[in-house]
Protein backbone atom coordinates (compact mmCIF):
# COMPACT_ATOMS: atom_id res chain seq x y z
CA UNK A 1 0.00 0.00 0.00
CA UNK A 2 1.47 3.43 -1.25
CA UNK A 3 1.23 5.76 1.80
CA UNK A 4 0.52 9.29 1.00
CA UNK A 5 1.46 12.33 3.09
CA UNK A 6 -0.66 13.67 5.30
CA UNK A 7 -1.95 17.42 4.65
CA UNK A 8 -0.06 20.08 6.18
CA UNK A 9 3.16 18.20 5.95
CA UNK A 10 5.86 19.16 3.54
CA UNK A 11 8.59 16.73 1.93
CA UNK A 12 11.74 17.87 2.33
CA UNK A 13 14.64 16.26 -0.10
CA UNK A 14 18.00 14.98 1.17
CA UNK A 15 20.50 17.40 1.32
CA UNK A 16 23.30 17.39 -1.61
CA UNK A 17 27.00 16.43 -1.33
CA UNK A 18 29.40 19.14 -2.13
CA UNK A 19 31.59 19.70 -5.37
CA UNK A 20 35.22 18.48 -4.94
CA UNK A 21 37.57 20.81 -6.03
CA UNK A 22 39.54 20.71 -9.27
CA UNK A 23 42.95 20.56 -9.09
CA UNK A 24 44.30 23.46 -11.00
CA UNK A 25 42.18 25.66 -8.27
CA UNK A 26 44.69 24.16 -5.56
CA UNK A 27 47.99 24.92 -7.30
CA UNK A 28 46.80 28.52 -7.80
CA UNK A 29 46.37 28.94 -3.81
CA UNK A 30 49.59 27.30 -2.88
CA UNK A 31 51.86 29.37 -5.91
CA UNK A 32 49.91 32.30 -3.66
CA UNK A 33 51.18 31.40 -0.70
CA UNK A 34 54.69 31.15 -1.89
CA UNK A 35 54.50 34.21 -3.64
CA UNK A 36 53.52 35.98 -0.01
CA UNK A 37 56.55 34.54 1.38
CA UNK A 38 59.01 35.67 -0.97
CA UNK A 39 57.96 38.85 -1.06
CA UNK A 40 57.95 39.05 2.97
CA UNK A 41 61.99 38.11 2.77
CA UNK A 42 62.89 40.20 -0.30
CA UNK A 43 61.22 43.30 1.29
CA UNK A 44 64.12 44.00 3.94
CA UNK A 45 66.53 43.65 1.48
CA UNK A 46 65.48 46.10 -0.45
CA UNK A 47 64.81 48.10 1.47
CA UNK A 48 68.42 48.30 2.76
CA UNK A 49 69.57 48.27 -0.81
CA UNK A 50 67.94 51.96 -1.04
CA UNK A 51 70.37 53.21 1.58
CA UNK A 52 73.14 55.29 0.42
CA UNK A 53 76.61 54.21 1.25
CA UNK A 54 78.23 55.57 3.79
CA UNK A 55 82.23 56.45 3.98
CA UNK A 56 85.13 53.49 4.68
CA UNK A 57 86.15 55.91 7.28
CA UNK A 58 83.01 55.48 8.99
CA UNK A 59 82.29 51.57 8.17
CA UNK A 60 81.14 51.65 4.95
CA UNK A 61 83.08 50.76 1.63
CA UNK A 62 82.36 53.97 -0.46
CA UNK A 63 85.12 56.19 1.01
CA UNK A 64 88.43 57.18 1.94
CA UNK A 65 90.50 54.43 4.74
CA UNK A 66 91.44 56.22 7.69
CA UNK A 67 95.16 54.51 8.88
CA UNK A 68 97.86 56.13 11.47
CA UNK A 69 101.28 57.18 10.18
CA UNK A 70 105.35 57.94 11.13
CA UNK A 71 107.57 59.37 9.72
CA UNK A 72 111.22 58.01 8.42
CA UNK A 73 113.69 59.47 10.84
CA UNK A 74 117.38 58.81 10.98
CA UNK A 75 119.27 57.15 13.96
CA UNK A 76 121.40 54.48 15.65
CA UNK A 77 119.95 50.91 16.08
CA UNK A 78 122.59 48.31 17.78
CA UNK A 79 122.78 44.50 15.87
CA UNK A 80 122.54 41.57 18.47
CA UNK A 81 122.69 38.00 18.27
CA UNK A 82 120.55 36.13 20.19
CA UNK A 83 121.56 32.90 21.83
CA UNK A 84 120.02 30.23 24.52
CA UNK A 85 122.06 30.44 27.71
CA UNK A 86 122.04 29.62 31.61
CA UNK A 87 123.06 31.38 34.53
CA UNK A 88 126.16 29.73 35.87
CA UNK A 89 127.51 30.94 39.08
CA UNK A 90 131.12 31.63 38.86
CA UNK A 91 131.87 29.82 42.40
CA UNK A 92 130.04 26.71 44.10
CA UNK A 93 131.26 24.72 46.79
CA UNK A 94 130.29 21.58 49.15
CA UNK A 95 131.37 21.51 52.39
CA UNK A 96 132.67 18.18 54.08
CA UNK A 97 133.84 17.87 57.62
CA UNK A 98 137.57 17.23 57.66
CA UNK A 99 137.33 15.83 61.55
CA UNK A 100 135.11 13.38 62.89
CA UNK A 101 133.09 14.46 65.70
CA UNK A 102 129.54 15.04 67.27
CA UNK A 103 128.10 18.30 65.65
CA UNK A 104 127.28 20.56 68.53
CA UNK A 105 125.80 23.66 66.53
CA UNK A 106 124.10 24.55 63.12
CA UNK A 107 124.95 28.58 62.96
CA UNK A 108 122.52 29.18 58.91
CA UNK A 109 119.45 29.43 58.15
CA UNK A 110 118.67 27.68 55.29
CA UNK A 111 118.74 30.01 51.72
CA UNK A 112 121.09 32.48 54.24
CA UNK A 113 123.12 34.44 51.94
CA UNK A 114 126.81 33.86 54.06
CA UNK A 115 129.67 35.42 54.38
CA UNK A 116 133.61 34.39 54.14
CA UNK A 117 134.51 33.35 57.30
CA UNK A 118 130.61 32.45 58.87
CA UNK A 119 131.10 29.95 61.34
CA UNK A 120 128.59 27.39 59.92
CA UNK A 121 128.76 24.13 61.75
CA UNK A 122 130.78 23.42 65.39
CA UNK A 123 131.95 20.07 66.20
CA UNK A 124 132.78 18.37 69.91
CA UNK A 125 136.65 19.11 69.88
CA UNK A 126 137.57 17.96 73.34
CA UNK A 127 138.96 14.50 71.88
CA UNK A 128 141.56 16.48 70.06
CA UNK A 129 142.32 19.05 72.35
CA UNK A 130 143.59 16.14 74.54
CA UNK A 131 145.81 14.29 71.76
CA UNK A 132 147.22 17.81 71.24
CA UNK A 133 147.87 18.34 75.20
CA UNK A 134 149.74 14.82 75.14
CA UNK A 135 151.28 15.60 72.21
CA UNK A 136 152.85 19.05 73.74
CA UNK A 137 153.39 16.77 77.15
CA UNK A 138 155.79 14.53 74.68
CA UNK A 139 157.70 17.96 73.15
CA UNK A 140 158.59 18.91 76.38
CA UNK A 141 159.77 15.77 77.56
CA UNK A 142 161.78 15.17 74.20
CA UNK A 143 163.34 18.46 74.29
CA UNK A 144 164.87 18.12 77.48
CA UNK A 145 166.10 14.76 76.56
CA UNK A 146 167.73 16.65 73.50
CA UNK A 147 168.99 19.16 75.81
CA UNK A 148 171.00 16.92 78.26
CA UNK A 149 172.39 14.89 75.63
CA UNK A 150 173.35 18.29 74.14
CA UNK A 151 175.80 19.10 77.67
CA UNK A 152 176.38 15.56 77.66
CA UNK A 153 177.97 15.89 73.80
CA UNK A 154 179.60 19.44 74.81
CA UNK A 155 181.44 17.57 78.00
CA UNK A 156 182.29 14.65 76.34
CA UNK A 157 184.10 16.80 73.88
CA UNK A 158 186.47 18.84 76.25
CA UNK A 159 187.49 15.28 77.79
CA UNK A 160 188.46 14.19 74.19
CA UNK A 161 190.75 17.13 73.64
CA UNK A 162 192.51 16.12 77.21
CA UNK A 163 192.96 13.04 75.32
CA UNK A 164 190.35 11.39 78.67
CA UNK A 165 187.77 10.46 76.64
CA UNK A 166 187.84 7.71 73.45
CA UNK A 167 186.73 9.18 69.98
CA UNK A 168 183.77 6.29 70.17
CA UNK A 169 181.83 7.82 73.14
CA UNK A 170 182.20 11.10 71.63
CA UNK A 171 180.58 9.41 68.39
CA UNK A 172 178.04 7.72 70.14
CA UNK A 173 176.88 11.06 71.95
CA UNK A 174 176.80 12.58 68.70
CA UNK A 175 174.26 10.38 67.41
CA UNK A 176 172.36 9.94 70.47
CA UNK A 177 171.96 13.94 70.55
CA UNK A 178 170.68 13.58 66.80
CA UNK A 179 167.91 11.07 67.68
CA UNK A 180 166.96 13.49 70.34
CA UNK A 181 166.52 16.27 67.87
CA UNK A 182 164.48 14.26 65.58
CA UNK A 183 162.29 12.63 68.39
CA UNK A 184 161.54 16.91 69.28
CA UNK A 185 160.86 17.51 65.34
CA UNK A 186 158.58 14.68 65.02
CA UNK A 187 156.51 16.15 68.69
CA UNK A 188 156.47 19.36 66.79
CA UNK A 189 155.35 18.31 63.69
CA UNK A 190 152.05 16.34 66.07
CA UNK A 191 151.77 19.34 68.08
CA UNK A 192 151.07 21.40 64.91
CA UNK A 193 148.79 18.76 63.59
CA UNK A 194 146.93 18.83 66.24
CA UNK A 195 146.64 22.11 66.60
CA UNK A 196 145.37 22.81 62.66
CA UNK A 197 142.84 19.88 63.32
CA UNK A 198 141.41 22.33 66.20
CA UNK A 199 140.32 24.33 63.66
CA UNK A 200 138.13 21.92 61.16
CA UNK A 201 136.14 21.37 64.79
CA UNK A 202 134.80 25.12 63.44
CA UNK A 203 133.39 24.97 59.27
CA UNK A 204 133.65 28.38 58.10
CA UNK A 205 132.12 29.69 55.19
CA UNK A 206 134.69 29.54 52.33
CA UNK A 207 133.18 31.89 50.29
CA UNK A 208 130.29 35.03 50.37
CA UNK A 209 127.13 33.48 48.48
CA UNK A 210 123.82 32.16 49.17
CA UNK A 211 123.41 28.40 51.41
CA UNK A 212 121.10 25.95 50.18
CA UNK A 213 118.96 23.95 52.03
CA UNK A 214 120.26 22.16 56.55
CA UNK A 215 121.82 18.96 55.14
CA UNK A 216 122.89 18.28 59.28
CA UNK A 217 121.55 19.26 62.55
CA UNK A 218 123.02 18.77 66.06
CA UNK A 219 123.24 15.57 67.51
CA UNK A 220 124.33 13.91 64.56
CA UNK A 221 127.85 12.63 64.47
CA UNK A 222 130.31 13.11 61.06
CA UNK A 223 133.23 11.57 59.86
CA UNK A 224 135.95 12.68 58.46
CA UNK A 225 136.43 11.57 54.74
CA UNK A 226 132.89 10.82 54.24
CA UNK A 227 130.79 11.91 51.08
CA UNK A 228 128.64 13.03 52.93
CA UNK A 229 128.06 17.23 52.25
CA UNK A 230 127.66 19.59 55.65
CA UNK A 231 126.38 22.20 52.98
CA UNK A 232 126.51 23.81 49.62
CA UNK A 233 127.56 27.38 48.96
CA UNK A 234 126.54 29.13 45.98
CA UNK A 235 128.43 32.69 44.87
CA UNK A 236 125.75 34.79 43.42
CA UNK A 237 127.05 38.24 43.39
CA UNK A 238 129.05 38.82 40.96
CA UNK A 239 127.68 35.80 38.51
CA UNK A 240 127.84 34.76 34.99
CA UNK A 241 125.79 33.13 31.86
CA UNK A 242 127.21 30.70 29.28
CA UNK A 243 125.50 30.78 25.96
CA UNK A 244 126.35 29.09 22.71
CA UNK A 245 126.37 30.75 19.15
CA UNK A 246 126.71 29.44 16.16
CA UNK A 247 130.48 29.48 14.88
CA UNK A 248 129.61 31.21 11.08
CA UNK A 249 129.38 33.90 14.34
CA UNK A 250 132.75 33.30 16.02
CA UNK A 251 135.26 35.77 13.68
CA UNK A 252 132.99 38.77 14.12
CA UNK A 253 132.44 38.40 17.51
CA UNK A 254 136.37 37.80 18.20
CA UNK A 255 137.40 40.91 15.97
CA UNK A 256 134.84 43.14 17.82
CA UNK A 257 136.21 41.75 21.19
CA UNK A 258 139.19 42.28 20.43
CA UNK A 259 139.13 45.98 19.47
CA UNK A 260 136.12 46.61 22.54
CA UNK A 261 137.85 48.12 25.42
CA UNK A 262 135.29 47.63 27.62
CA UNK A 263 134.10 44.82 26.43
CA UNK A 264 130.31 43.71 24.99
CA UNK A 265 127.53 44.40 25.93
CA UNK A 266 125.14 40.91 26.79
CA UNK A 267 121.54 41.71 27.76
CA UNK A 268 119.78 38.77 29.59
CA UNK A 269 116.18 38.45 29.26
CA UNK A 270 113.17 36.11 31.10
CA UNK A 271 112.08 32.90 29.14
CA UNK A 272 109.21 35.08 27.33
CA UNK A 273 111.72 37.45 26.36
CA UNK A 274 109.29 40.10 27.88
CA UNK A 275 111.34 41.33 30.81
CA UNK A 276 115.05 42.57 30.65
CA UNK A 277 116.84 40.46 33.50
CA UNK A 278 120.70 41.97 33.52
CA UNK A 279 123.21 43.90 31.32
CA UNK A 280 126.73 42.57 31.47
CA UNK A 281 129.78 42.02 29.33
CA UNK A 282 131.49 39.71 27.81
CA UNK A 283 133.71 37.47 29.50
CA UNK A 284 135.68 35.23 27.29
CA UNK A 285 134.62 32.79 24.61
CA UNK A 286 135.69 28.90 24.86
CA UNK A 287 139.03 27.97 23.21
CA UNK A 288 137.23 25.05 20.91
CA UNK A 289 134.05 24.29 18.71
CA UNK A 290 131.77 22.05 19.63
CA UNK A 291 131.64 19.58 16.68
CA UNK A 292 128.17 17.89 17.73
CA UNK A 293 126.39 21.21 17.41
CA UNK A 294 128.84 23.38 15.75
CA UNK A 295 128.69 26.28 17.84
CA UNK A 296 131.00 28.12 20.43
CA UNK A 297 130.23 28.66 23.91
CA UNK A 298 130.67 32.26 25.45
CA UNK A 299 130.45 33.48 29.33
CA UNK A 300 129.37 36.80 30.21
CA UNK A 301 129.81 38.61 33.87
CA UNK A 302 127.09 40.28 35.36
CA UNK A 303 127.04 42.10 38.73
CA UNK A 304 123.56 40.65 40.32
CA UNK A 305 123.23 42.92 42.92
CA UNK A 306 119.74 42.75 42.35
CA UNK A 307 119.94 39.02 42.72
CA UNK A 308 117.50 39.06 39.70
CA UNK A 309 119.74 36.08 38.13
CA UNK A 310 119.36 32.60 39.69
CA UNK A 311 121.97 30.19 39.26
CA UNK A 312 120.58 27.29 36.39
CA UNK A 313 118.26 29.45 35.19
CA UNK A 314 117.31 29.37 31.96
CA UNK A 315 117.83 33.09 29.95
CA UNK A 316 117.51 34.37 26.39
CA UNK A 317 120.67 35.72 25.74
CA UNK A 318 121.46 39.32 23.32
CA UNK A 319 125.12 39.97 22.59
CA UNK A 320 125.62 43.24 21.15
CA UNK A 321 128.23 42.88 17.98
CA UNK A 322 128.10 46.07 15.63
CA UNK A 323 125.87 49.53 15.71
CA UNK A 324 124.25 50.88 12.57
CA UNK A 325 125.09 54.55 12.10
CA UNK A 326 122.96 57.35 10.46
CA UNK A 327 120.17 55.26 9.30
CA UNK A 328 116.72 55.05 7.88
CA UNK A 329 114.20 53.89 10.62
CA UNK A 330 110.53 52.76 10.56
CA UNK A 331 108.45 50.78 12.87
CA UNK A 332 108.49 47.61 12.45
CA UNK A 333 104.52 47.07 11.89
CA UNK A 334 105.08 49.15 8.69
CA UNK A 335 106.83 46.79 6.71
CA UNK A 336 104.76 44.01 4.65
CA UNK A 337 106.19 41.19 3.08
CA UNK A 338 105.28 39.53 -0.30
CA UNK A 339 107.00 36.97 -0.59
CA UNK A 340 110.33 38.10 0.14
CA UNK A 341 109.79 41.34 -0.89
CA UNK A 342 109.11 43.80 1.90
CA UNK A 343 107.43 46.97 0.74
CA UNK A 344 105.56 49.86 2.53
CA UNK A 345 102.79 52.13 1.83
CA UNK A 346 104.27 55.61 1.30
CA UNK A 347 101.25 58.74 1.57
CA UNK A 348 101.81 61.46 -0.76
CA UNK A 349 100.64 64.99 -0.54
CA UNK A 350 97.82 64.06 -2.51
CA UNK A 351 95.79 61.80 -0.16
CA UNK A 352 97.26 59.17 -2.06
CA UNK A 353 99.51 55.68 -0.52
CA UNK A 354 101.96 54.05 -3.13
CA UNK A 355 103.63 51.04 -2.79
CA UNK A 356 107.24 51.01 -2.28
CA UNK A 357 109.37 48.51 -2.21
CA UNK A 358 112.22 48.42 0.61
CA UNK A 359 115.25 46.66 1.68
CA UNK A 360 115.75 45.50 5.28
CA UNK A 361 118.93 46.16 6.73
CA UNK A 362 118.27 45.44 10.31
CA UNK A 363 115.01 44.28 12.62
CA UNK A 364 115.20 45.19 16.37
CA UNK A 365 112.11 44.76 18.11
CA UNK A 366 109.98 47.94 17.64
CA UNK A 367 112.12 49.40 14.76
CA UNK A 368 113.82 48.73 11.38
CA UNK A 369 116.49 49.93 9.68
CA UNK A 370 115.82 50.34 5.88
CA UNK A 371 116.78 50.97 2.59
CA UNK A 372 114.71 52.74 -0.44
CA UNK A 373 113.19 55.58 1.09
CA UNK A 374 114.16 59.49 2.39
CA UNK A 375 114.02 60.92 5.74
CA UNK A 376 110.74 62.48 6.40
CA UNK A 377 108.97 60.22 3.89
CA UNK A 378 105.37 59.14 5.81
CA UNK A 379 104.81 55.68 5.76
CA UNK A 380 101.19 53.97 6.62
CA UNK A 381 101.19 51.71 10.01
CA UNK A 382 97.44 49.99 10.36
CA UNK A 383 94.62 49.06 7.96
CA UNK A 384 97.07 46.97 5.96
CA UNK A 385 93.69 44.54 4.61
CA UNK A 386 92.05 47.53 3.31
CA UNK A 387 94.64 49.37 1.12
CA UNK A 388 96.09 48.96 -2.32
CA UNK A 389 98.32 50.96 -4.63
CA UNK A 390 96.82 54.56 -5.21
CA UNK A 391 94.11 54.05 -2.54
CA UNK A 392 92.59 57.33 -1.24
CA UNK A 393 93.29 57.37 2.64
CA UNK A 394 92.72 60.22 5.97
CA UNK A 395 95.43 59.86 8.50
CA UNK A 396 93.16 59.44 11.71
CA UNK A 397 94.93 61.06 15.17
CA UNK A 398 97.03 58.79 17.22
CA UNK A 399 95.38 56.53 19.57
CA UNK A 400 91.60 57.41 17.64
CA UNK A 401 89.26 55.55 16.11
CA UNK A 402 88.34 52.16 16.62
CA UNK A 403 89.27 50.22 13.93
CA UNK A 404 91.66 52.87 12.51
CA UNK A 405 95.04 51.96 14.05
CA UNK A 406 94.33 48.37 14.72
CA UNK A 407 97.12 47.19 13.20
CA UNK A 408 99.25 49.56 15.25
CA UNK A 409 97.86 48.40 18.18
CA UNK A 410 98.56 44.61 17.25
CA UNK A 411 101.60 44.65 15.38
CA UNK A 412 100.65 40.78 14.34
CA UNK A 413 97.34 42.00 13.06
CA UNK A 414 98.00 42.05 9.01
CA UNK A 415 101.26 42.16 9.21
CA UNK A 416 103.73 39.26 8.04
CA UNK A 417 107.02 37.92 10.47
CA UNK A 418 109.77 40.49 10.78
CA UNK A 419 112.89 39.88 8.86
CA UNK A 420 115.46 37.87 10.30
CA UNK A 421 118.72 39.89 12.08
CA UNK A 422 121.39 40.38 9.78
């Protein structure tokens, strides 16, 4: 049976399923969506590309460099020739006791700079003071023995001449008064030995210099002849450095020590070579060449009143051999190298650097001496990276501007390794 609907009601038809979307309508919105993007990147840039450029001297690449200057000047500048070394003291000694004997007193402090004559150790001497008083008990009785047979000799003689007396007994005497005579030599002889061993029973300081660390305290007995060391003295004051240099070296170095009066001059500097230790002179150079290492070794003498030198230290050593006379000098952060050409970067009145080359006659730290330009030339010391030949530059004041003298500040900073001493 068909049912029918009832009046009043109304049929309402199921709803329809949407349209899918076609694919070409999905590749426009994500090409969209990309384009958005790209355009939200790129807009910074461009914006920033509308900026005008601003000067090199300020940060920017459009203008002048602004670099720090000197000026060539003429001088002196002394050549030196460096050379490993170590502080040798000129002096060091061990003390042994020379007696045996019960040590009584310890007179140093350990590290107690001493002097010559310090009474350092005391040992019991009563054991030898009483060999030496029966050894002077013996001398007396000898020498009276000597004496008698001295009047015994003399008498024995006048009976001989009043033909009383055979020649024999006046022989005999003769030879007995001889034995006597030795027998008081010999009691000498122990008296003074006895008498110098009274003084070991007192070690003195043989020397003025600095004692290292108690090696024997009291109580303890030592023996004489033993290994064994009471203490170690080291001379400090005046004290010396030996140092090796190569022997191409040795004829130079002889000639100018030779015709030096006063002898060279040896600076001593720290391990770091940062700090200046001592100035001396030269003391003598060795009499041979070492053929392992083919170099000579020298000694130098310094005062070391300072006691800035340490004995075994290790010191970089600067002999002073020649001085350069009226010449060209320039800091030594001005120079460049390329390849082995050094050059410099001259300013001109115009504003303008050029490239020069130079020759190197001498590097000494902070200066060098030069070849190839005029006194009073300017030559360029920072901002190395950011010059060329011809570039435009503004000399910026000493000690301004923050990335201006940067090189100058940091002489490793662009530049390349000095040239070796000549």
């Amino acid at each position: 049976m068909t049912e029918h609907p009832s009046p009043g009601s109304f049929h309402q038809p199921p709803p329809a399923e949407p349209e899918p979307q076609s694919p070409k309508k999905r590749h426009w919105l994500a090409w969209l969506v990309v384009a958005l993007v790209v355009g939200a990147l790129l807009l910074p840039i461009l914006h920033r590309a509308k900026k005008p450029a601003t000067p090199m001297g300020r940060g920017g690449p459009g203008g002048p460099t602004a670099v720090t200057t000197e000026t060539v000047r003429t001088g002196t500048m002394p050549i030196f020739i460096d050379a490993l070394g170590t502080v040798t003291p000129q002096q060091t000694v061990n003390v042994y006791s020379q007696v045996t004997g019960r040590v009584l007193a310890v007179n140093y402090r350990e590290g107690q700079i001493v002097k010559k004559g310090d009474v350092l150790v005391e040992i019991d001497r009563g054991p030898t003071e009483a060999q030496l008083q029966q050894a002077e008990g013996s001398l007396k009785r000898d020498t009276a023995t000597r004496d008698q047979a001295g009047i015994n000799l003399k008498r024995y003689q006048e009976a001989y001449a009043e033909k009383a007396l055979a020649q024999q007994t006046v022989s005999d005497q003769e030879a007995s008064l001889r034995q006597s005579q030795g027998t008081v030599q010999n009691d000498e002889g122990l008296v003074n030995y006895y008498k110098i061993q009274l003084g070991y029973y007192r070690i003195v300081a043989p020397l003025t210099g600095r004692i290292g660390l108690r090696l024997v305290d009291p109580g303890n007995t030592v023996f004489s002849g033993s290994s064994t060391t009471i203490a170690t003295i080291t001379q400090l004051a005046p004290i010396t450095a030996v140092f090796s240099l190569a022997e191409d070296h040795v004829p130079h170095v002889q000639d100018r020590f030779n015709k030096t009066p006063d002898g060279l001059v040896v600076d001593l500097y720290d391990r770091s070579q940062s700090k200046k230790l001592a100035t001396g002179k030269l003391l003598t150079l060795d009499n041979q060449v070492d053929t392992t290492t083919g170099t000579v070794r020298l000694r130098a003498l310094f005062s070391n009143d300072d006691a800035a030198l340490f004995p075994n230290q290790f010191v970089n050593a600067r002999l002073q051999v020649d001085v350069l006379e009226n010449v060209k000098l320039i800091p030594t952060i001005a120079v460049q190298y390329n390849g082995q050409q050094a050059f410099v970067y001259v300013l001109g009145a115009d504003g303008k650097v050029k490239l020069q080359n130079i020759t190197v006659v001498n590097a000494e730290q902070k200066d060098v001496a030069i070849e190839g330009l005029d006194t009073g030339a300017v030559v360029v010391t920072s901002n190395f990276d950011r010059l060329a030949d011809g570039a435009k530059v503004t000399v910026a004041p000493a000690g301004g501007g923050r990335g201006a003298n940067r090189d100058a500040q940091d002489p490793d900073a662009g530049a390349s390794p000095r040239a070796p001493t000549r």
